[in-house]
PDB file of N, CA and C in Angstrom:
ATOM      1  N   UNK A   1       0.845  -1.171   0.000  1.00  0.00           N
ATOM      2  CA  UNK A   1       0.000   0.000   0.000  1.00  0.00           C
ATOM      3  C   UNK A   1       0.898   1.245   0.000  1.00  0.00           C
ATOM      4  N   UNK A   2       0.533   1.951  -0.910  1.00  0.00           N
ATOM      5  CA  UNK A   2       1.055   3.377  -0.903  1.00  0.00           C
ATOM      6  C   UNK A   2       0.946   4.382   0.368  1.00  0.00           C
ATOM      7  N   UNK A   3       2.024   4.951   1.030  1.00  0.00           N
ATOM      8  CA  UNK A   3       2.249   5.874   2.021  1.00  0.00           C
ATOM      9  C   UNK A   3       1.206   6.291   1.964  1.00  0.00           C
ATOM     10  N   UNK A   4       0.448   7.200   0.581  1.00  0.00           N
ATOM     11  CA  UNK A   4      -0.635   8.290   0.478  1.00  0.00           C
ATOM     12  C   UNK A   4      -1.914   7.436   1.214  1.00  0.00           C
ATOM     13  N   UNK A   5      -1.810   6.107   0.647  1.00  0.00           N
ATOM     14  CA  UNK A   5      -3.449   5.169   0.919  1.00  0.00           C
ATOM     15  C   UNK A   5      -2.572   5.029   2.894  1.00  0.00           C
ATOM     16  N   UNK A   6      -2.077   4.919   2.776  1.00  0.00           N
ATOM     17  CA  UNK A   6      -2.165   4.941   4.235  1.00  0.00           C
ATOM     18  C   UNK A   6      -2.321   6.067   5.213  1.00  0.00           C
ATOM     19  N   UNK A   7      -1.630   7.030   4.967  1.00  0.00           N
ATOM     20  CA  UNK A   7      -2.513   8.317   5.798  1.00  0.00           C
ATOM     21  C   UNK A   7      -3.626   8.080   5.617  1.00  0.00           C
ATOM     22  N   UNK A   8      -4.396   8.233   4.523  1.00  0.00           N
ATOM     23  CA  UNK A   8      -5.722   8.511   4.308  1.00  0.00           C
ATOM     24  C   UNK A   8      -6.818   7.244   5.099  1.00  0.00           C
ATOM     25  N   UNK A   9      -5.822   6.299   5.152  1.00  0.00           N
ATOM     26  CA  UNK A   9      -6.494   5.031   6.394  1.00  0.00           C
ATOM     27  C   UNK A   9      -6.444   5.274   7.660  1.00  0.00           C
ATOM     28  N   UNK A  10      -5.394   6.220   8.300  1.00  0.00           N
ATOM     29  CA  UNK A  10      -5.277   6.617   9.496  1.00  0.00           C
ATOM     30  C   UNK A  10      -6.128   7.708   9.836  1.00  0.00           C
ATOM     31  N   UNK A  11      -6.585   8.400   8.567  1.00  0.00           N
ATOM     32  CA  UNK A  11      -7.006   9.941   9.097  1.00  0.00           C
ATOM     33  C   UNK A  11      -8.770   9.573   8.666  1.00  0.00           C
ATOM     34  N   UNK A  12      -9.047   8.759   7.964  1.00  0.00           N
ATOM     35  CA  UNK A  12     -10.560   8.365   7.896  1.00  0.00           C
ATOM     36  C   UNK A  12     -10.755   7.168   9.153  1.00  0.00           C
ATOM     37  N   UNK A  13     -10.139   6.545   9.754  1.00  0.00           N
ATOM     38  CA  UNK A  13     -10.307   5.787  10.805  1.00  0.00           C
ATOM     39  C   UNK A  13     -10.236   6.663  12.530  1.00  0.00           C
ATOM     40  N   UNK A  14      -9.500   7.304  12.553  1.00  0.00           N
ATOM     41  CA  UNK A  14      -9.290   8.696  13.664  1.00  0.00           C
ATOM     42  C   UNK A  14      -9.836   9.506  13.469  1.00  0.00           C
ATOM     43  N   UNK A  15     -11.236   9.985  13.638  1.00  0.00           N
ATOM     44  CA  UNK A  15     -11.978  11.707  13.158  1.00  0.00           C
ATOM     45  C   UNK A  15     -11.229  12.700  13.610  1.00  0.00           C
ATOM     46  N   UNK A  16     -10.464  12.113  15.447  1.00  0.00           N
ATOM     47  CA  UNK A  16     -10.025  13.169  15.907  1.00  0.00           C
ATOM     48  C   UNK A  16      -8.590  13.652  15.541  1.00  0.00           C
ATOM     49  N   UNK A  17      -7.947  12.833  14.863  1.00  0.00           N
ATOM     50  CA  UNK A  17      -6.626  13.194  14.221  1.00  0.00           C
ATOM     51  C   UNK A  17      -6.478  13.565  12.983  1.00  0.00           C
ATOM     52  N   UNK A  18      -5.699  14.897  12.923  1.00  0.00           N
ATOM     53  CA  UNK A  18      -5.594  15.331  11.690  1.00  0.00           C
ATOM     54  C   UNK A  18      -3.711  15.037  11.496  1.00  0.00           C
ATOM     55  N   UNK A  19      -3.835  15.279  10.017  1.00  0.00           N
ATOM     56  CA  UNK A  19      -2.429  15.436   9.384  1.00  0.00           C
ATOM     57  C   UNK A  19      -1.143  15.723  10.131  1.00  0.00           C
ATOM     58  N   UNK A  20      -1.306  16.734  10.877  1.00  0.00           N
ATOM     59  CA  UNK A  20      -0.380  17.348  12.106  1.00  0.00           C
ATOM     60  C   UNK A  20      -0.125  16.018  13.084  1.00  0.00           C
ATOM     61  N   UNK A  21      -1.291  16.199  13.586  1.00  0.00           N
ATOM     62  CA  UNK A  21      -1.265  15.194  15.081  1.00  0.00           C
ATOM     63  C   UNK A  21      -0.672  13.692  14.089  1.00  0.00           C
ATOM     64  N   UNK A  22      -0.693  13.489  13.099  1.00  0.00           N
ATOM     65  CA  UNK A  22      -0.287  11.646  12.951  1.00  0.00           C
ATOM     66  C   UNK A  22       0.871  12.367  12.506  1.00  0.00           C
ATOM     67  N   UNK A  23       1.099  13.011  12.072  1.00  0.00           N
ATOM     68  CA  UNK A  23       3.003  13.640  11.611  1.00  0.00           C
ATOM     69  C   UNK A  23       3.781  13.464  13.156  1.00  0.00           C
ATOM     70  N   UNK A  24       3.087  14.378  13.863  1.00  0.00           N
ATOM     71  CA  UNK A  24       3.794  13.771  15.270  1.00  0.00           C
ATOM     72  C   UNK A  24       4.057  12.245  16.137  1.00  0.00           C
ATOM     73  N   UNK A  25       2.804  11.762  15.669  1.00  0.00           N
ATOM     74  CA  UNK A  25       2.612   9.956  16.062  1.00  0.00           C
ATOM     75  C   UNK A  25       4.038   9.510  15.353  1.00  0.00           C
ATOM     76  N   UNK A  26       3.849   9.827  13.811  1.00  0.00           N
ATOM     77  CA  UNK A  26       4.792   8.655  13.168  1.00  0.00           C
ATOM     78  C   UNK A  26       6.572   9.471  13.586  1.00  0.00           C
ATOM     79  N   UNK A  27       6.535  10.453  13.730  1.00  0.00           N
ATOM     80  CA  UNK A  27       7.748  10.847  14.515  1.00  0.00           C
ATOM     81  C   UNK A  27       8.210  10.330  15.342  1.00  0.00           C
ATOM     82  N   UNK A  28       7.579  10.051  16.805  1.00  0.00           N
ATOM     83  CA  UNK A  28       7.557   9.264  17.748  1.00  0.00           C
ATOM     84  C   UNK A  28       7.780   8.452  17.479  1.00  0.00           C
ATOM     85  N   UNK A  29       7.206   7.466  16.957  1.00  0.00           N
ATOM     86  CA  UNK A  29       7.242   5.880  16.764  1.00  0.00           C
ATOM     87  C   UNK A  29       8.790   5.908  15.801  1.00  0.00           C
ATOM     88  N   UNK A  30       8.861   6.636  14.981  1.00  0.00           N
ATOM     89  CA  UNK A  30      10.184   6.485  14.036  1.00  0.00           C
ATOM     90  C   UNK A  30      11.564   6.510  15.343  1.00  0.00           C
ATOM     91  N   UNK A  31      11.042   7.311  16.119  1.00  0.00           N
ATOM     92  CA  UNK A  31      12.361   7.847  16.430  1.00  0.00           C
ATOM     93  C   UNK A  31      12.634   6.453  17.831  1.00  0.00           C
ATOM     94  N   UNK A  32      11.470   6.097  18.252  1.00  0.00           N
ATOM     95  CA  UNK A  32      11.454   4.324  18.944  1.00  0.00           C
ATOM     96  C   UNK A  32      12.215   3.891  17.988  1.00  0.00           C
ATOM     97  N   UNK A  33      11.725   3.083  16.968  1.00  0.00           N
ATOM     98  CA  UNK A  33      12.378   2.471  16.395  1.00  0.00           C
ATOM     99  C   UNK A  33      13.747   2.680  15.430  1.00  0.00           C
ATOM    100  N   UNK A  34      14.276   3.669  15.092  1.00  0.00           N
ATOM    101  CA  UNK A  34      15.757   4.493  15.857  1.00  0.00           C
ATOM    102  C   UNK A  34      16.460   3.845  16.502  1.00  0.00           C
ATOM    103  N   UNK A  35      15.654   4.220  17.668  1.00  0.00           N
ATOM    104  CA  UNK A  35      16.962   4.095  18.822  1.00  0.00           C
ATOM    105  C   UNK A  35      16.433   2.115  19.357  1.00  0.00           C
ATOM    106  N   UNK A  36      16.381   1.443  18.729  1.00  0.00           N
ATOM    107  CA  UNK A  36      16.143  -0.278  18.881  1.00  0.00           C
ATOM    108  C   UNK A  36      14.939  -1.003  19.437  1.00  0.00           C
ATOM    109  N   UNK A  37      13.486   0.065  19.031  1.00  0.00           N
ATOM    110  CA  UNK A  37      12.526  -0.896  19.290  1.00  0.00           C
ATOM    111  C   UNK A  37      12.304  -1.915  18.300  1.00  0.00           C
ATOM    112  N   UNK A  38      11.750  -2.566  18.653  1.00  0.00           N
ATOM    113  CA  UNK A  38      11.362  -3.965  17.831  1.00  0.00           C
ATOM    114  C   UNK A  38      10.147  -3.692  16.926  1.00  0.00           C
ATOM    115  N   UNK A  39       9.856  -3.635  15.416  1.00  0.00           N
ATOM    116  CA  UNK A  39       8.885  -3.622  14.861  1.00  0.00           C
ATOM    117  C   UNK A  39       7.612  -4.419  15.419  1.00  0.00           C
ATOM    118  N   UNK A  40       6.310  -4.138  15.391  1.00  0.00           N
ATOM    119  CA  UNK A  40       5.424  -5.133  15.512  1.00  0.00           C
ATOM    120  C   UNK A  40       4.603  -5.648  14.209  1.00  0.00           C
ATOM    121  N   UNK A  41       5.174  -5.627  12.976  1.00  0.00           N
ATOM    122  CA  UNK A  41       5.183  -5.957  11.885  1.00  0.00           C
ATOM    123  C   UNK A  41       5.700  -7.538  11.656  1.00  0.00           C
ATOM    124  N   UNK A  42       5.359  -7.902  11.043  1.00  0.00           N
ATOM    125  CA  UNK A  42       5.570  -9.693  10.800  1.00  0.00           C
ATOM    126  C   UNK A  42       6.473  -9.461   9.074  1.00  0.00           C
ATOM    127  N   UNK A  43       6.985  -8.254   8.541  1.00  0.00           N
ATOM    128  CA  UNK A  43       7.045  -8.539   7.281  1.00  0.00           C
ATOM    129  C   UNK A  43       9.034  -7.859   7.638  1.00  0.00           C
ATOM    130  N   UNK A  44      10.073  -8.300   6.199  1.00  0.00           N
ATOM    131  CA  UNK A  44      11.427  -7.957   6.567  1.00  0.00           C
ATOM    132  C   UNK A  44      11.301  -6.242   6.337  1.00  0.00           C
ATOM    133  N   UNK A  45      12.106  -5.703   7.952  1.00  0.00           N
ATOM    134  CA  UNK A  45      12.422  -4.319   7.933  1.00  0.00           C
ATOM    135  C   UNK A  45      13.632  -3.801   7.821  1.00  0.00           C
ATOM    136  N   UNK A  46      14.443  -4.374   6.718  1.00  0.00           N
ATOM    137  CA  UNK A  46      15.841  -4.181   6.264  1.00  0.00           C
ATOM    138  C   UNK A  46      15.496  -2.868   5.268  1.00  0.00           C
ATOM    139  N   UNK A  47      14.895  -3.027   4.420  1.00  0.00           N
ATOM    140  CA  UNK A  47      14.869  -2.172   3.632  1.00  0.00           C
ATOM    141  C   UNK A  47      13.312  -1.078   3.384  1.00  0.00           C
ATOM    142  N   UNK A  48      12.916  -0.905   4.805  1.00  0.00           N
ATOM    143  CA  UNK A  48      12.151   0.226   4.964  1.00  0.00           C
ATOM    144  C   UNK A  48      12.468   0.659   5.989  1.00  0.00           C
ATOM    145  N   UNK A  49      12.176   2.451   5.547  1.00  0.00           N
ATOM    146  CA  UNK A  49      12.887   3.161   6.130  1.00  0.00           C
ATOM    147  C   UNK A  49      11.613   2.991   7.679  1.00  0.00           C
ATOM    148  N   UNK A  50      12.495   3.867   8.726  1.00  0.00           N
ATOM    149  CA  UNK A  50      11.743   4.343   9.873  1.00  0.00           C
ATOM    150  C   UNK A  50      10.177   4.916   9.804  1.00  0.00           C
ATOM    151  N   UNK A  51      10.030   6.066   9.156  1.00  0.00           N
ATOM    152  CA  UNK A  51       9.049   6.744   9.092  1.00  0.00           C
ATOM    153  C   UNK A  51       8.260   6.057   8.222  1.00  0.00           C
ATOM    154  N   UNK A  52       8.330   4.937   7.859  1.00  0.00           N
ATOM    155  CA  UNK A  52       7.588   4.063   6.408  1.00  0.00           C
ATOM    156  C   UNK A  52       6.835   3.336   7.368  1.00  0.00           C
ATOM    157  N   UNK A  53       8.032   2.329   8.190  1.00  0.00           N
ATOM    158  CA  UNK A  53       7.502   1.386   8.984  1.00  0.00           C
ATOM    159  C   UNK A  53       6.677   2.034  10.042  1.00  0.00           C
ATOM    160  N   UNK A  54       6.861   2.908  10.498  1.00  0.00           N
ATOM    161  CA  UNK A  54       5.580   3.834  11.810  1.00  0.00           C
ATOM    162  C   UNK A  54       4.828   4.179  11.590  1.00  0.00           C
ATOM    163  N   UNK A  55       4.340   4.643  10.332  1.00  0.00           N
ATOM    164  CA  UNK A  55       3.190   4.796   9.187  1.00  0.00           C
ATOM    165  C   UNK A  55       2.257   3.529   9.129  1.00  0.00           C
ATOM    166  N   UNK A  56       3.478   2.097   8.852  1.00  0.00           N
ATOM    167  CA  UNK A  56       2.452   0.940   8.458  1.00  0.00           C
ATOM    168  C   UNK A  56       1.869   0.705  10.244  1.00  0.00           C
ATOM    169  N   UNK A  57       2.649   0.590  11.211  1.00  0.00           N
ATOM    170  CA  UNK A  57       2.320  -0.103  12.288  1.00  0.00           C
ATOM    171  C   UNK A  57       0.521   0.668  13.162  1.00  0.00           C
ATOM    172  N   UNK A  58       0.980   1.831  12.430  1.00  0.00           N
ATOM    173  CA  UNK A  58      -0.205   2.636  13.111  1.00  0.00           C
ATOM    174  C   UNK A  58      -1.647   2.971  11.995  1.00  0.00           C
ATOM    175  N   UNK A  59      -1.252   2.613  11.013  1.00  0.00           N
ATOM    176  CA  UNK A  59      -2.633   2.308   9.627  1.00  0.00           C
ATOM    177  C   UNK A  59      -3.061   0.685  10.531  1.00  0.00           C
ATOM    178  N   UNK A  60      -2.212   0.044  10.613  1.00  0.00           N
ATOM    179  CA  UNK A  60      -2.947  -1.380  11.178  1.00  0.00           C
ATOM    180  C   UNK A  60      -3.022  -1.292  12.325  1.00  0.00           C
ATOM    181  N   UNK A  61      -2.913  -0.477  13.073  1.00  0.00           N
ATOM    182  CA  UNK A  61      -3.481  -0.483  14.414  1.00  0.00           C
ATOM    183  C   UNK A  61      -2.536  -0.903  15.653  1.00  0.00           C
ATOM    184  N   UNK A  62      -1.395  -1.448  15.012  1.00  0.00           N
ATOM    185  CA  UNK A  62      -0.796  -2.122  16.134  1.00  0.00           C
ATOM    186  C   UNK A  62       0.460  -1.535  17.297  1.00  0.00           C
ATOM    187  N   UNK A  63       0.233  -0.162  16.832  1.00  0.00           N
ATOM    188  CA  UNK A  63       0.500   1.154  17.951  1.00  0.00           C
ATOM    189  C   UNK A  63      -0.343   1.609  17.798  1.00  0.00           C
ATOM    190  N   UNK A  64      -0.934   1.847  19.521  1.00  0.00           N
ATOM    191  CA  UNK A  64      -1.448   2.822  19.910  1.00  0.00           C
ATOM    192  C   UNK A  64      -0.723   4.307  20.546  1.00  0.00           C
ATOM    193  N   UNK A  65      -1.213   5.324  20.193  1.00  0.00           N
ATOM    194  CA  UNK A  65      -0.631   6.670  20.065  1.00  0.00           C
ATOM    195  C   UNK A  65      -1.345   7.086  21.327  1.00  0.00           C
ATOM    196  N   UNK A  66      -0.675   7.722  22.691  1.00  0.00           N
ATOM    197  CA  UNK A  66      -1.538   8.305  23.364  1.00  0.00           C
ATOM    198  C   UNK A  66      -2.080   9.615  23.593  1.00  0.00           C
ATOM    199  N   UNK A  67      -3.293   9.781  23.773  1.00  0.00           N
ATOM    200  CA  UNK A  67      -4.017  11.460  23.712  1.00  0.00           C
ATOM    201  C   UNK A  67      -4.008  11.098  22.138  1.00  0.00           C
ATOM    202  N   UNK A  68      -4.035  10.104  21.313  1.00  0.00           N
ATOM    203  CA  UNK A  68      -4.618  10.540  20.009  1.00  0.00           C
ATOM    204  C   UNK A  68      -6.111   9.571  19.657  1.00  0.00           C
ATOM    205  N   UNK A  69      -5.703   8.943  21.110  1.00  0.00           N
ATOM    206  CA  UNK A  69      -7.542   7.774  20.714  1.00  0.00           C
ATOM    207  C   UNK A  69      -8.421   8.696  20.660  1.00  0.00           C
ATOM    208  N   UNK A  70      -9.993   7.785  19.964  1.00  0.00           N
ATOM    209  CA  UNK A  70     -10.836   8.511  20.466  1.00  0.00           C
ATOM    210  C   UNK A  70     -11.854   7.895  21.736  1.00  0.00           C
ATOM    211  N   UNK A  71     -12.353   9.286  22.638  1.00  0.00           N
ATOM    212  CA  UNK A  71     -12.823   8.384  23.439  1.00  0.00           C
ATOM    213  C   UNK A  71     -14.360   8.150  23.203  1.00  0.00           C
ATOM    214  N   UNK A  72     -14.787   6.945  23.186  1.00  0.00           N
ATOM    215  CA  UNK A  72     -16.177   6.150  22.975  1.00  0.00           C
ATOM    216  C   UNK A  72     -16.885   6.372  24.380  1.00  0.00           C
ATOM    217  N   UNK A  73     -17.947   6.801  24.122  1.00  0.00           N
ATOM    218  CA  UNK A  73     -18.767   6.700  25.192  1.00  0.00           C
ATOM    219  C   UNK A  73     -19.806   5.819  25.188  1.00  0.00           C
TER     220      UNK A  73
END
């Protein structure tokens, strides 16, 4: 999936996050995995970059970002 189809999965799935606020998420998460977190991706991360892979982990859900949920009542 294309970077573009993936924002647009993050930002139609989050009402409350816009463009800004997931620029900051995938910052965060890039800069984890930087400094030696472990992907939670099942696919090889040799040849994607940081900010690619924090993009995919958070289109599939499998970081959660905090203060960016929404809350359900």
């Amino acid at each position: 999936m294309k970077i573009e189809e993936l924002t647009a999965k993050v930002l139609n799935e989050n009402p409350s996050m816009d463009r800004y606020k997931l620029a900051i998420a995938v910052a965060k998460r890039s800069e984890e995995l930087d400094n030696g977190a472990t992907s939670k991706l099942s696919v090889s991360t040799s040849n994607i970059k940081s900010t690619d892979l924090a993009l995919m982990e958070i289109a599939e859900g499998l970081v959660s970002i905090k203060g960016f949920e929404d809350s359900k009542n």
